[in-house]
N, C-alpha and C. Protein backbone atom coordinates (compact mmCIF):
# COMPACT_ATOMS: atom_id res chain seq x y z
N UNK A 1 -32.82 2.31 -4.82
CA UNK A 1 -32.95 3.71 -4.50
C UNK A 1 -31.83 4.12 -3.56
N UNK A 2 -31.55 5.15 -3.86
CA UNK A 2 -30.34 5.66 -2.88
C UNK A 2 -30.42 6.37 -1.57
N UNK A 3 -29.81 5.93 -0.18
CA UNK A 3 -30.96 7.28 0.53
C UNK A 3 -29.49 8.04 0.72
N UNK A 4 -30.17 9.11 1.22
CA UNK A 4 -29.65 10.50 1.78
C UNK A 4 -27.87 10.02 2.61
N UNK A 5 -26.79 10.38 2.62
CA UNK A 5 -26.09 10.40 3.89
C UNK A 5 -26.23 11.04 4.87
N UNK A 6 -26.21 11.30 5.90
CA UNK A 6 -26.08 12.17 6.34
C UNK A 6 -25.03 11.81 7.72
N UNK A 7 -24.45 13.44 7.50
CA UNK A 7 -22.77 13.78 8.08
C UNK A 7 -23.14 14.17 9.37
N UNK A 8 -22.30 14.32 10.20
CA UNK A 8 -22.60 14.52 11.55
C UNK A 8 -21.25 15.82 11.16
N UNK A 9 -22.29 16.72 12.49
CA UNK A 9 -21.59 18.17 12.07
C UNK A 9 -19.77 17.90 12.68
N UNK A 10 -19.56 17.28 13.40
CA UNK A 10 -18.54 17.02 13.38
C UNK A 10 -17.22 16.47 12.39
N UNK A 11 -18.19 15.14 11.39
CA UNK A 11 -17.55 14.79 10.41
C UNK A 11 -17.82 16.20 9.02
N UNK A 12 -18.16 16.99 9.14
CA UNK A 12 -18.11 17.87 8.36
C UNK A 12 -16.61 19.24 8.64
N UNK A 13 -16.37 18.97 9.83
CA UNK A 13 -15.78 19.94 10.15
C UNK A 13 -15.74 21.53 10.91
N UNK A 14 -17.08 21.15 11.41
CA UNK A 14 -17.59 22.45 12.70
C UNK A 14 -17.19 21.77 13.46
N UNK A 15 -16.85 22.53 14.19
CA UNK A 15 -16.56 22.70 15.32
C UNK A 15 -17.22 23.57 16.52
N UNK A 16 -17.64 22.90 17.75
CA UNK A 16 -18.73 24.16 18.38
C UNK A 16 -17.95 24.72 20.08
N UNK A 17 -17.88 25.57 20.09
CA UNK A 17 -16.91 26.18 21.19
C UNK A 17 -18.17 26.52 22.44
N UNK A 18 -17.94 25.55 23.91
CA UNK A 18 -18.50 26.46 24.57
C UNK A 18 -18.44 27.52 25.59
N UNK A 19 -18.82 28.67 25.43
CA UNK A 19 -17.90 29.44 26.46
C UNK A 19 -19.41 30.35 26.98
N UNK A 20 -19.11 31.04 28.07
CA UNK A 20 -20.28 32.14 28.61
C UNK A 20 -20.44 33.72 27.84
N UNK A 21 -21.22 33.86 27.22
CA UNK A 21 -21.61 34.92 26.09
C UNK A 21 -23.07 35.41 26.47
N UNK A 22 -22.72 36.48 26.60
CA UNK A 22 -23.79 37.38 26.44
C UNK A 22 -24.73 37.72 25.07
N UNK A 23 -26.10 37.04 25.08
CA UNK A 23 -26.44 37.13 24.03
C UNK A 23 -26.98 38.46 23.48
N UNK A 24 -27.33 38.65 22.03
CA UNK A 24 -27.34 40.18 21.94
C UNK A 24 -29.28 40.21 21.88
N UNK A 25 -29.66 41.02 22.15
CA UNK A 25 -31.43 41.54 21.75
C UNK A 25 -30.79 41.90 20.47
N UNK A 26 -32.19 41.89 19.55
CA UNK A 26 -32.62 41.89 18.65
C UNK A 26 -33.26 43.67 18.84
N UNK A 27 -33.04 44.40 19.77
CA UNK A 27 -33.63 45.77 19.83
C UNK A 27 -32.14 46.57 20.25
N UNK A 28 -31.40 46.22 20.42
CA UNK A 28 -30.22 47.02 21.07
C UNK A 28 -29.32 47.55 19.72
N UNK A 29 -29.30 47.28 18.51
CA UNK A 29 -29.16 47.97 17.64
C UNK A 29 -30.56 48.16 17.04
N UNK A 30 -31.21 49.06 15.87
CA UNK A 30 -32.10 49.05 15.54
C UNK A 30 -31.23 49.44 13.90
N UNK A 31 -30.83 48.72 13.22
CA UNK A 31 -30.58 48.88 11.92
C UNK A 31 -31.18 49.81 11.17
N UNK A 32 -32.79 49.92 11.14
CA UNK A 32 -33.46 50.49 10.47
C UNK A 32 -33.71 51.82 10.32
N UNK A 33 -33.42 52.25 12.22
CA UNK A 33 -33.20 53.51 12.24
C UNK A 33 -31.79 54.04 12.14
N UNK A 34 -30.80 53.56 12.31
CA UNK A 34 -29.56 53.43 11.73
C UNK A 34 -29.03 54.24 10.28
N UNK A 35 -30.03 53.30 9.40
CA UNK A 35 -29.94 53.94 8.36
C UNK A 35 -30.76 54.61 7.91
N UNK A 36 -31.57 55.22 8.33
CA UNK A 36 -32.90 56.71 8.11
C UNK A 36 -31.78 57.83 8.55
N UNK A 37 -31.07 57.43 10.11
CA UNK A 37 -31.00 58.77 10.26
C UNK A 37 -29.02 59.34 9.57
N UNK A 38 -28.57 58.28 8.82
CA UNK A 38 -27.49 58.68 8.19
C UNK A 38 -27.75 58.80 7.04
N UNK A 39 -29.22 59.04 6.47
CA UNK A 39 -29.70 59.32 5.20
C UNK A 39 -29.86 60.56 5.34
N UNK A 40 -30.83 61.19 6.82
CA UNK A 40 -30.78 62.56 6.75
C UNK A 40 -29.71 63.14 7.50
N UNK A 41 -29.05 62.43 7.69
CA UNK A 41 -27.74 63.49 8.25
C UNK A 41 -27.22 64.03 6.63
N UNK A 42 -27.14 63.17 5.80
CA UNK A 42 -26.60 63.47 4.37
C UNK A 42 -27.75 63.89 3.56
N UNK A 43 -28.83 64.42 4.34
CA UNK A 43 -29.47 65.41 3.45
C UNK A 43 -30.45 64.66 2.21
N UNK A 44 -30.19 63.44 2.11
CA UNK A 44 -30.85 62.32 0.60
C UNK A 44 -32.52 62.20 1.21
N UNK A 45 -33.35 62.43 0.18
CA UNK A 45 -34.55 62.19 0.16
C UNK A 45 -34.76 60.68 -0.33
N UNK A 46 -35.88 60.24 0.56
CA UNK A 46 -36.38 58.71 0.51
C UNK A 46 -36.56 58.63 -0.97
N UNK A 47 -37.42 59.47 -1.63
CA UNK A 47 -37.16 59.09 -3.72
C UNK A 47 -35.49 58.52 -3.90
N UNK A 48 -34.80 59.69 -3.67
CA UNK A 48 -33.14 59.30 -3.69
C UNK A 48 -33.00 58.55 -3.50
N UNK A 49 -33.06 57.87 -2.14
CA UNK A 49 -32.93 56.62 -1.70
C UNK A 49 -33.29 55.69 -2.19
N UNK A 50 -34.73 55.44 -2.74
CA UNK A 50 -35.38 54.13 -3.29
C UNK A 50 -35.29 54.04 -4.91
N UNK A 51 -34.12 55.19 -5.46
CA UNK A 51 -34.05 55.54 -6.91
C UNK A 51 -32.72 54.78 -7.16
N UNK A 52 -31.85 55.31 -5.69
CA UNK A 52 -30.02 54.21 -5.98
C UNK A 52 -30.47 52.67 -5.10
N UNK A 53 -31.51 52.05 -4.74
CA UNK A 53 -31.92 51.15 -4.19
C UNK A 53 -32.34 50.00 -5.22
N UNK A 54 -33.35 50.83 -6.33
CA UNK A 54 -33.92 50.63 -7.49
C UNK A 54 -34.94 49.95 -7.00
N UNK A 55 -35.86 50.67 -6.70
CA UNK A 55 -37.07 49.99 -5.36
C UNK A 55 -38.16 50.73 -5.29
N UNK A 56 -39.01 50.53 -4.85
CA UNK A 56 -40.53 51.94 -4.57
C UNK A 56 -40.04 52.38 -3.17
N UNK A 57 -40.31 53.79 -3.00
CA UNK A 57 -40.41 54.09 -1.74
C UNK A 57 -41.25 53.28 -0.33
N UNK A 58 -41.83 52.61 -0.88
CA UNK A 58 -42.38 51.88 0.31
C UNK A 58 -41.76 51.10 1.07
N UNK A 59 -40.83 50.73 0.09
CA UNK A 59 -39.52 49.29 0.21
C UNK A 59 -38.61 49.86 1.09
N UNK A 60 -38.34 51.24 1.35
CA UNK A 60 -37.48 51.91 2.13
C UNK A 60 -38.00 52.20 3.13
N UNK A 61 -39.11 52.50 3.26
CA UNK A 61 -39.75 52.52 4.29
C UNK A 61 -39.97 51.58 5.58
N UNK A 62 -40.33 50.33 4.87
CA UNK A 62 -40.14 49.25 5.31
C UNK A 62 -38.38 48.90 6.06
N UNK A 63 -37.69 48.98 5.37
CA UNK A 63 -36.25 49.06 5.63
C UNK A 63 -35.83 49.63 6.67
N UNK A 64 -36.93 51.13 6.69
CA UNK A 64 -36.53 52.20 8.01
C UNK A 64 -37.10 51.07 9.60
N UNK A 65 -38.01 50.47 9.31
CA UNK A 65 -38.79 49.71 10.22
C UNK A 65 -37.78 48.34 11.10
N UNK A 66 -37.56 47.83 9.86
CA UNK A 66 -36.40 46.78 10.34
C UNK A 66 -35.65 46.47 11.83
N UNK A 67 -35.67 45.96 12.09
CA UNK A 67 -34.54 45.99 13.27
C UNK A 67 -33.31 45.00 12.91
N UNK A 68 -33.64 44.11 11.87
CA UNK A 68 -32.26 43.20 11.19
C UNK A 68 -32.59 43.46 9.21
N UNK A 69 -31.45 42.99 8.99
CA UNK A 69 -31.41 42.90 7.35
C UNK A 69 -30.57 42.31 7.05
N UNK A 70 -30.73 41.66 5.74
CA UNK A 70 -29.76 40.49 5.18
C UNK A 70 -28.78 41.54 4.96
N UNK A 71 -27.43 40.80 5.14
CA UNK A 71 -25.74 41.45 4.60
C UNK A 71 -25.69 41.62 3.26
N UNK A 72 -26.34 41.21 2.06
CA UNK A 72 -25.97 41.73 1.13
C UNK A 72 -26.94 42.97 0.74
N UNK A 73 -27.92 43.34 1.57
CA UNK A 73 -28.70 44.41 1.16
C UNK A 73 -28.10 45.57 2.34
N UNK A 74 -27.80 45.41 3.31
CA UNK A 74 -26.50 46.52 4.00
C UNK A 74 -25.65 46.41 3.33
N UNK A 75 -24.41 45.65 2.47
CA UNK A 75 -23.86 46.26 1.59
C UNK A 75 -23.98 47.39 0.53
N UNK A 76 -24.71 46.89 0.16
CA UNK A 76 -25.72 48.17 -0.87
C UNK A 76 -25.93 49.48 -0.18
N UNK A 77 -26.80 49.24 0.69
CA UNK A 77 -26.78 50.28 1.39
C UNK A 77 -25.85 50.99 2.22
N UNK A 78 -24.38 50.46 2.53
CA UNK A 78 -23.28 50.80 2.92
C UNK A 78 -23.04 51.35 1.86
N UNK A 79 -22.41 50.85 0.46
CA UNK A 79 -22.41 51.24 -0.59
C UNK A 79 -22.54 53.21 -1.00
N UNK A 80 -23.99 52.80 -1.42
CA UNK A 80 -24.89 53.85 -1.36
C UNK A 80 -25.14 55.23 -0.75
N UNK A 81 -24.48 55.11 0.74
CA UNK A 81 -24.68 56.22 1.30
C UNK A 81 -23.14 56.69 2.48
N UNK A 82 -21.79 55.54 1.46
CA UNK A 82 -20.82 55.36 1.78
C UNK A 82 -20.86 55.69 3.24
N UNK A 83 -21.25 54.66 3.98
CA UNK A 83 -21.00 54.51 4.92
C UNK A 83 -20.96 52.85 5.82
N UNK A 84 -19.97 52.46 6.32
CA UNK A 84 -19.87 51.38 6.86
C UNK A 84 -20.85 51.11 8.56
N UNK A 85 -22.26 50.50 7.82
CA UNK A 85 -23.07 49.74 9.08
C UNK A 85 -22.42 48.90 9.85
N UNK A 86 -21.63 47.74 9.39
CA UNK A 86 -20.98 46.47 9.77
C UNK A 86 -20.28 47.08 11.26
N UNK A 87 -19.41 48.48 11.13
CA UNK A 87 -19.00 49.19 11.68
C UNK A 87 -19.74 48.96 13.73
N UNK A 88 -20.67 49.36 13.46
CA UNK A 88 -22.36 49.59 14.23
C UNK A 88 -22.10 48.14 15.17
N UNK A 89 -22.10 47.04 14.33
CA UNK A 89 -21.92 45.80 15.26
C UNK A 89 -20.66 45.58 15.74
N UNK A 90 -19.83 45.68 14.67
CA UNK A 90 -18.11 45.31 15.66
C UNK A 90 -17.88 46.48 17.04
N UNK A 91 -18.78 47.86 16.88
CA UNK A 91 -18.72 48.74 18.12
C UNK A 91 -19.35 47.92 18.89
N UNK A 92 -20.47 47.42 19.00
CA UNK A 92 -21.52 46.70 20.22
C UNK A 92 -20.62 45.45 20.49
N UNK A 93 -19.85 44.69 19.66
CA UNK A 93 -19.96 43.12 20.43
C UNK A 93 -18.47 43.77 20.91
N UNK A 94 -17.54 44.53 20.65
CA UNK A 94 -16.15 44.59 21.40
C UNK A 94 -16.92 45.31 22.92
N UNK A 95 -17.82 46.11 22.98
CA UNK A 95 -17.59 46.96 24.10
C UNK A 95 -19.23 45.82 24.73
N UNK A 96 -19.65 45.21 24.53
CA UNK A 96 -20.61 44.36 25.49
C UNK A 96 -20.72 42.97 25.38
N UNK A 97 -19.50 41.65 25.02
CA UNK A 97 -19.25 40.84 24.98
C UNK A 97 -17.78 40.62 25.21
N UNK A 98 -17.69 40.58 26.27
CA UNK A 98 -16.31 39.55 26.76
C UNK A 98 -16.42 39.02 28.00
């Protein structure tokens, strides 16, 4: 039987840097409301929304709730309501991490 190798993160090629960082809350952006309120700045009704989503309205709803979301479903939704979220974090970590 064969067992497992296993690599040490070093022999893989990470590398881990330590330096003093300010970690971020999980409430200091709120994603969810993020993208509710650049939905109604552009006027799109939640149907709209959960119609270019391809989703039930509940699913957006939920979304509005969020405080994180996977990157390929903010793409979409960057996408969608052409607007860059990603944006949102590179503002927070340049102006409250160094």
């Amino acid at each position: 039987m064969l067992r497992p190798r296993f690599v040490s993160k070093q022999q893989r090629g990470l590398r881990f840097f330590r330096f003093p960082m300010k970690t971020l809350q999980p409430a200091d952006i709120h994603i969810g409301l993020e993208i509710k309120a650049k939905m109604k700045e552009q006027e799109h009704s939640v149907t709209w929304f959960a119609r270019q989503l391809h989703c039930d309205r509940t699913n957006v709803y939920d979304i509005f709730r969020r405080h994180d979301i996977d990157t390929a479903l903010l793409m979409r939704i960057c996408h969608i309501l052409n607007f860059d979220f990603f944006s949102l974090f590179s503002e927070y970590i340049s102006e409250n991490i160094r």
